[in-house]
PDB file of N, CA and C in Angstrom:
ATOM      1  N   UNK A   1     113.673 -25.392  71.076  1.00  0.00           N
ATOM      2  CA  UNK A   1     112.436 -24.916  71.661  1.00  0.00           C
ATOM      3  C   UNK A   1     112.027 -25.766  72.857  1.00  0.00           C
ATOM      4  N   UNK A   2     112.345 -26.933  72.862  1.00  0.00           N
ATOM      5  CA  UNK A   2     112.275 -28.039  74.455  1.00  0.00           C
ATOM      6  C   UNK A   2     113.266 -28.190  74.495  1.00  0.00           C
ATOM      7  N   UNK A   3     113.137 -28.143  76.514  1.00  0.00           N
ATOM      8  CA  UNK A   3     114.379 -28.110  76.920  1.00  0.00           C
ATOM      9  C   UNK A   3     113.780 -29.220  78.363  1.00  0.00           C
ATOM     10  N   UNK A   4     114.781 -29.805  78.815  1.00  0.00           N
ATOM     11  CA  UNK A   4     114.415 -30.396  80.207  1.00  0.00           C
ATOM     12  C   UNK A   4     114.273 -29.734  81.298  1.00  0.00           C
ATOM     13  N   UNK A   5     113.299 -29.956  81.769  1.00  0.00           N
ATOM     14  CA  UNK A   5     112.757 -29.287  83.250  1.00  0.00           C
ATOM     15  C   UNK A   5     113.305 -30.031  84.627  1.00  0.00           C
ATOM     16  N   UNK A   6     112.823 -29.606  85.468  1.00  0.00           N
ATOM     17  CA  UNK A   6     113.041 -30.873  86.520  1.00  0.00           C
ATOM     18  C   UNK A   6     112.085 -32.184  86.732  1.00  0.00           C
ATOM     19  N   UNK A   7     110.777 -31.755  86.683  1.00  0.00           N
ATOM     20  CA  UNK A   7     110.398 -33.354  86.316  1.00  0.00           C
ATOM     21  C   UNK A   7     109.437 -33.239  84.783  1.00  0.00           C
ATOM     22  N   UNK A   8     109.302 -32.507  84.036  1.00  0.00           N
ATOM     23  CA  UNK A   8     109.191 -32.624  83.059  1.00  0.00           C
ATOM     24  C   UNK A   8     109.703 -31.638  81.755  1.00  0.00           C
ATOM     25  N   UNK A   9     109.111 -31.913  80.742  1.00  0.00           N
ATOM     26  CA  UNK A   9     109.836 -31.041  79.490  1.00  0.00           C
ATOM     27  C   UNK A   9     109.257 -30.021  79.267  1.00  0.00           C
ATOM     28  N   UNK A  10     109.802 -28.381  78.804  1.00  0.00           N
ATOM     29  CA  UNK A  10     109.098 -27.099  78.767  1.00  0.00           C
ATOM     30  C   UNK A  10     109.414 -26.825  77.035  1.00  0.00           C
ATOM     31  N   UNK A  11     108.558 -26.211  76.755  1.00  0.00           N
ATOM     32  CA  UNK A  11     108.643 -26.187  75.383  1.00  0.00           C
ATOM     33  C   UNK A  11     108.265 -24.337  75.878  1.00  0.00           C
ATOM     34  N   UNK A  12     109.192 -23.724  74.656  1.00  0.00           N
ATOM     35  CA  UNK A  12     109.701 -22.056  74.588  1.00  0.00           C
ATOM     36  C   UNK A  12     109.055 -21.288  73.654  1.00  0.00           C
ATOM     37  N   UNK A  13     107.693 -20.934  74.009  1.00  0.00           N
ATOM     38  CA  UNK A  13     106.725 -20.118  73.149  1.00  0.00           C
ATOM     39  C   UNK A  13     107.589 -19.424  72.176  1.00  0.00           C
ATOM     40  N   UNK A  14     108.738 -18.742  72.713  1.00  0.00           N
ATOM     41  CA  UNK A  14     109.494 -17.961  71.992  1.00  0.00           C
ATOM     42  C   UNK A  14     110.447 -18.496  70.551  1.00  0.00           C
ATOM     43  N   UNK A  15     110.586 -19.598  70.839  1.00  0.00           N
ATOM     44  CA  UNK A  15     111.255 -20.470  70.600  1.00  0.00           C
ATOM     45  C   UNK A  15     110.500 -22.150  69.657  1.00  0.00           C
ATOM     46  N   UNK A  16     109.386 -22.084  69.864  1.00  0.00           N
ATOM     47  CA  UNK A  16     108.404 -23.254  68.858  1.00  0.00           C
ATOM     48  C   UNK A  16     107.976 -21.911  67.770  1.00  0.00           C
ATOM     49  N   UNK A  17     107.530 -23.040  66.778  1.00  0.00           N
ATOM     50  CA  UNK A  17     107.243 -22.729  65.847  1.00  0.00           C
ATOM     51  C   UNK A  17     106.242 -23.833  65.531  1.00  0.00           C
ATOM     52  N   UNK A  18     105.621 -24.887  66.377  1.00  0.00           N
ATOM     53  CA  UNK A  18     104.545 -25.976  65.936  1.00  0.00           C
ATOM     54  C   UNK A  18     105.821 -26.571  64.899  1.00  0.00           C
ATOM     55  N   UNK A  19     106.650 -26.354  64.391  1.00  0.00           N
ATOM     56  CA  UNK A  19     107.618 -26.679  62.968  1.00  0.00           C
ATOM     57  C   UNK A  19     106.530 -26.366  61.919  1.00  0.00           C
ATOM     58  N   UNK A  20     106.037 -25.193  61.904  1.00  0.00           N
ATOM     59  CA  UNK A  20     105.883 -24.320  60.664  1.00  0.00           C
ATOM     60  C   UNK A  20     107.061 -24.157  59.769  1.00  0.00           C
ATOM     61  N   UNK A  21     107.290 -23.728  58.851  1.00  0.00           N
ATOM     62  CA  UNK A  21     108.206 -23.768  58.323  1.00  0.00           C
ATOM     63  C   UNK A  21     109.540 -25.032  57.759  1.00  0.00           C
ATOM     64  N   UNK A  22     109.229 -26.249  58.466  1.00  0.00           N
ATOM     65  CA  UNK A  22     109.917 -26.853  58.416  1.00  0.00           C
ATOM     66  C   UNK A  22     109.098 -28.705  58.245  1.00  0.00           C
ATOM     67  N   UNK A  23     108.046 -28.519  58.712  1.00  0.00           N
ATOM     68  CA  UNK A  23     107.586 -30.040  58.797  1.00  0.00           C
ATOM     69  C   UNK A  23     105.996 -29.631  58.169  1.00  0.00           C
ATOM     70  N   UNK A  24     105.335 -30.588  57.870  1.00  0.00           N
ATOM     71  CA  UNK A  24     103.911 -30.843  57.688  1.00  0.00           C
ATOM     72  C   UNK A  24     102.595 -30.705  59.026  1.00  0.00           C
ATOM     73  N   UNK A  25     103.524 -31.353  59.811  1.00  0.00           N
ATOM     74  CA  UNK A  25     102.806 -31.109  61.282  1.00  0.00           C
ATOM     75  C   UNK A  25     104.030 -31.370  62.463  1.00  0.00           C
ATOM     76  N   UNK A  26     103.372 -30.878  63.587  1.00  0.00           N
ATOM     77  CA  UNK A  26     104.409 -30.813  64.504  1.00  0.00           C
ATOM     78  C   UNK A  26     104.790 -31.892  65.361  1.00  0.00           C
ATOM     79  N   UNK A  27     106.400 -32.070  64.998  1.00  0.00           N
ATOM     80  CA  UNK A  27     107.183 -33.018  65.444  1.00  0.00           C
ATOM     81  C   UNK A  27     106.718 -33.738  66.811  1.00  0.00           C
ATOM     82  N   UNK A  28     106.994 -32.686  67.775  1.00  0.00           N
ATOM     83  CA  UNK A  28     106.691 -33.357  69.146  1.00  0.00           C
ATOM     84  C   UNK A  28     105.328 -34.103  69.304  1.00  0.00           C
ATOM     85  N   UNK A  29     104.171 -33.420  68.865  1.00  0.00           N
ATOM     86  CA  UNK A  29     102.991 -34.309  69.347  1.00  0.00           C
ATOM     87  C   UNK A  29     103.484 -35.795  68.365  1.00  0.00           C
ATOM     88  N   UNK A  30     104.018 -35.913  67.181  1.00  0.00           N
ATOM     89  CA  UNK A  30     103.846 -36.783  66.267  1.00  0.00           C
ATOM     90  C   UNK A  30     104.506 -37.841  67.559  1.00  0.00           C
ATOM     91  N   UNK A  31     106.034 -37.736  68.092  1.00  0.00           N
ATOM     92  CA  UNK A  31     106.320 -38.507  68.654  1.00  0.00           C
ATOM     93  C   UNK A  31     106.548 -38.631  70.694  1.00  0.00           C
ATOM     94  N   UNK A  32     105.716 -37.964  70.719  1.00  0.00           N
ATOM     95  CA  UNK A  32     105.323 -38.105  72.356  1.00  0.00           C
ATOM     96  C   UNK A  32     104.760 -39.009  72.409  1.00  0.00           C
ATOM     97  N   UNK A  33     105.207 -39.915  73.628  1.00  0.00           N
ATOM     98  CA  UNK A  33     104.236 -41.582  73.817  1.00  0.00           C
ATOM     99  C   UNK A  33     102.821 -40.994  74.789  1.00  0.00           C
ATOM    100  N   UNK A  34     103.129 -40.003  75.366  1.00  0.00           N
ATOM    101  CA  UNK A  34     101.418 -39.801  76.323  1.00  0.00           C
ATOM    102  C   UNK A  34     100.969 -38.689  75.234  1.00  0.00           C
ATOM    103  N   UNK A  35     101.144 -38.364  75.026  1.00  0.00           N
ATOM    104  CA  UNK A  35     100.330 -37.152  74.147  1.00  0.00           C
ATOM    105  C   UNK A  35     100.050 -36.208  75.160  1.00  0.00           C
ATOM    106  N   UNK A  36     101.420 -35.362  75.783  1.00  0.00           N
ATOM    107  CA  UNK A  36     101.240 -34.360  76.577  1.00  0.00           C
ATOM    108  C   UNK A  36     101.441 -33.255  75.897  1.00  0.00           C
ATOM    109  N   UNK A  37     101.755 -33.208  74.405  1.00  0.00           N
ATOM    110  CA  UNK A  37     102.296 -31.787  73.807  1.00  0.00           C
ATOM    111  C   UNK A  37     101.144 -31.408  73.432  1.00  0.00           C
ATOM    112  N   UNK A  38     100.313 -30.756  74.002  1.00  0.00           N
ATOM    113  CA  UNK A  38      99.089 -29.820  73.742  1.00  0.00           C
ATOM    114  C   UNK A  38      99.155 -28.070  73.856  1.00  0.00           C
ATOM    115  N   UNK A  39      98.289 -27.458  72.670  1.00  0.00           N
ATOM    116  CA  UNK A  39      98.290 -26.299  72.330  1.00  0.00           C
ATOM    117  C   UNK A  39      98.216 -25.302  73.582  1.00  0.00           C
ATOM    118  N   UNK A  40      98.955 -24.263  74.295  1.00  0.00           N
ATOM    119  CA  UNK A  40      99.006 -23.466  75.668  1.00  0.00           C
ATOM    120  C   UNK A  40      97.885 -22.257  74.905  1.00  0.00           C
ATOM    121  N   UNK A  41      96.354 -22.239  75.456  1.00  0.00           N
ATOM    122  CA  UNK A  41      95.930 -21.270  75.071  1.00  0.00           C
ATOM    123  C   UNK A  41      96.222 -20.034  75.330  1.00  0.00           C
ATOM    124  N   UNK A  42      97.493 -19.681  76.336  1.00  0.00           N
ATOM    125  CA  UNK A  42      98.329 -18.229  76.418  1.00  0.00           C
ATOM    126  C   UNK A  42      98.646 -17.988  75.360  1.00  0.00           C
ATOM    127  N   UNK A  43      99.379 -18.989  74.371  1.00  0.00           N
ATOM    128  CA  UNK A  43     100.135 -18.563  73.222  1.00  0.00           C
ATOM    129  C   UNK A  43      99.568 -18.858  71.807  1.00  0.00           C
ATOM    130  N   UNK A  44      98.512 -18.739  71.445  1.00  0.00           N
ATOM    131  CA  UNK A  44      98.097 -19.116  70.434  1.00  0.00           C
ATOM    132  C   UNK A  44      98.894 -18.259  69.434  1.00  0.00           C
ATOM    133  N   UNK A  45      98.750 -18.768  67.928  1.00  0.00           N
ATOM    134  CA  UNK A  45      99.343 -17.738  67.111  1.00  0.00           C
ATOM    135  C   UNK A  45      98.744 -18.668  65.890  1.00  0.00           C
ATOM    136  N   UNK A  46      98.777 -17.253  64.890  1.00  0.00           N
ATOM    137  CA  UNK A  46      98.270 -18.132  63.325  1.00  0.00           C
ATOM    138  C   UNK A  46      99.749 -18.652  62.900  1.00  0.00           C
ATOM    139  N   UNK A  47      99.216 -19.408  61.681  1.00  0.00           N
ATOM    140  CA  UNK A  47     100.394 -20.219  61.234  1.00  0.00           C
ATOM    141  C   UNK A  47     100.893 -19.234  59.880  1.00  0.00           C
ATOM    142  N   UNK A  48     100.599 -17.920  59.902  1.00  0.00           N
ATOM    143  CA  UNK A  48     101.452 -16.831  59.239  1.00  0.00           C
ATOM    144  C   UNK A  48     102.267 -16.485  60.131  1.00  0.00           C
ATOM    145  N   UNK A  49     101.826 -16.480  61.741  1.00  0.00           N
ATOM    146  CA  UNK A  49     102.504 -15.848  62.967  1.00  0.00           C
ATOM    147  C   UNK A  49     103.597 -16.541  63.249  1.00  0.00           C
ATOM    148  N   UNK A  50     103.100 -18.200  62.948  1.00  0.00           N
ATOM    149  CA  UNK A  50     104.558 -19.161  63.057  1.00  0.00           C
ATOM    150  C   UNK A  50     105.935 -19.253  62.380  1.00  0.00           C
ATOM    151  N   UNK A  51     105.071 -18.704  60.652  1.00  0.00           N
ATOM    152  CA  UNK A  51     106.333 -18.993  59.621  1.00  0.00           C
ATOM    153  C   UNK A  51     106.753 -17.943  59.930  1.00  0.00           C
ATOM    154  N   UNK A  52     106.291 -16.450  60.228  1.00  0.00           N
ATOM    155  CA  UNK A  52     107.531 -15.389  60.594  1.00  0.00           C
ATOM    156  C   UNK A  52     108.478 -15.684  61.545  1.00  0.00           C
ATOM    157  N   UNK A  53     107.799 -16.123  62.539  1.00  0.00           N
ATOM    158  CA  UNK A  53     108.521 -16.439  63.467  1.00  0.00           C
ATOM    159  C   UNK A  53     109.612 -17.528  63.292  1.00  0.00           C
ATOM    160  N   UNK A  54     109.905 -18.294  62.095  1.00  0.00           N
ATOM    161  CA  UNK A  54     110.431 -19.199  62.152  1.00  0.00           C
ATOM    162  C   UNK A  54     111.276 -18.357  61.523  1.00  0.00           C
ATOM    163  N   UNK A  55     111.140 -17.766  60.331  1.00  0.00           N
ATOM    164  CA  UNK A  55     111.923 -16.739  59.661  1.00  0.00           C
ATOM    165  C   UNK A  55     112.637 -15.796  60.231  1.00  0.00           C
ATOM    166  N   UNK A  56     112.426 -15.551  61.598  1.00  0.00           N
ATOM    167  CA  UNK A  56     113.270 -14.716  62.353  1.00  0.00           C
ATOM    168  C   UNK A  56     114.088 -14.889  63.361  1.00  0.00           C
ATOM    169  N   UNK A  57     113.535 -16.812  63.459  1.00  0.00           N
ATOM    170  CA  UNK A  57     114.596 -17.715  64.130  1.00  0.00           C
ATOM    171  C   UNK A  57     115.938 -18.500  62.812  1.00  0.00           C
ATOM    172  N   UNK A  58     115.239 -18.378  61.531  1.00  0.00           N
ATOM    173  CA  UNK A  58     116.555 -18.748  60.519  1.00  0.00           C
ATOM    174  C   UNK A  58     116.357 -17.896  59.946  1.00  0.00           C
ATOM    175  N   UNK A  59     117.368 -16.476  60.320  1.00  0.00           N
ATOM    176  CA  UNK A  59     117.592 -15.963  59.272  1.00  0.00           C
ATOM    177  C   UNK A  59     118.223 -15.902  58.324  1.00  0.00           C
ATOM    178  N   UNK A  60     118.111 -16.067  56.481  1.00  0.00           N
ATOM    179  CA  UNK A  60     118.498 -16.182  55.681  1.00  0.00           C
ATOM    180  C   UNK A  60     118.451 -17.673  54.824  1.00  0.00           C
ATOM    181  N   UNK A  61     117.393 -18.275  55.627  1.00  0.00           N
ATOM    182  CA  UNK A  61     117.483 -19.541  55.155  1.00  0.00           C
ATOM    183  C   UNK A  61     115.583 -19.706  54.527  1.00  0.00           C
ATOM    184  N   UNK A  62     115.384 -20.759  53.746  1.00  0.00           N
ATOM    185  CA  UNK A  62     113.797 -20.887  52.803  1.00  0.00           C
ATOM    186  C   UNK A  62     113.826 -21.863  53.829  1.00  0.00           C
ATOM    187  N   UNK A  63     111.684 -21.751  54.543  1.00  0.00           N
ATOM    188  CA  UNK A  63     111.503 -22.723  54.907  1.00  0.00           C
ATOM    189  C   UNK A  63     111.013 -23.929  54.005  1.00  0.00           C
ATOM    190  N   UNK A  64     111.223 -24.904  54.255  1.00  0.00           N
ATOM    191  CA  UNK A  64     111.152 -26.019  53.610  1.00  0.00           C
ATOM    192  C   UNK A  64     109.516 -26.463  53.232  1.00  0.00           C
ATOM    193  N   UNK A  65     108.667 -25.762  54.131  1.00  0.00           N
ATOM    194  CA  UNK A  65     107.108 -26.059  53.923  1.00  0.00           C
ATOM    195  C   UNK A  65     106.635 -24.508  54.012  1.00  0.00           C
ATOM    196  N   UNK A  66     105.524 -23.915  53.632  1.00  0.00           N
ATOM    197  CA  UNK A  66     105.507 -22.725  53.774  1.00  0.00           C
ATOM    198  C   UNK A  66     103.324 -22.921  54.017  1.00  0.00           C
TER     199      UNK A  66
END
């Protein structure tokens, strides 16, 4: 879901999931040293909207947090 930009990192609406499905809270803000990973109010989504979405990025697999 991040990928390198040219001078900085893009994170893939299509492609995050906050790590719904997989973590307690989301990875990147936990370990960003500036605390630039902030919520894009274009893309908001509930965190039912996330675990599908995570579910339709692994398909066939249980997420680990639900």
């Amino acid at each position: 879901a991040i990928s390198e930009g040219e001078t900085i990192y893009v994170i893939d609406p299509d492609k995050c999931t906050e790590c719904v499905g997989q973590f307690e809270s989301s990875k990147c803000v936990e370990i960003c040293p500036v605390d630039c990973c902030i919520p894009d109010p274009d893309h908001q989504e509930t965190r039912e909207q996330l675990l599908e979405k995570w579910k339709q990025l692994h398909p066939g697999e249980t997420p680990t947090v639900t």
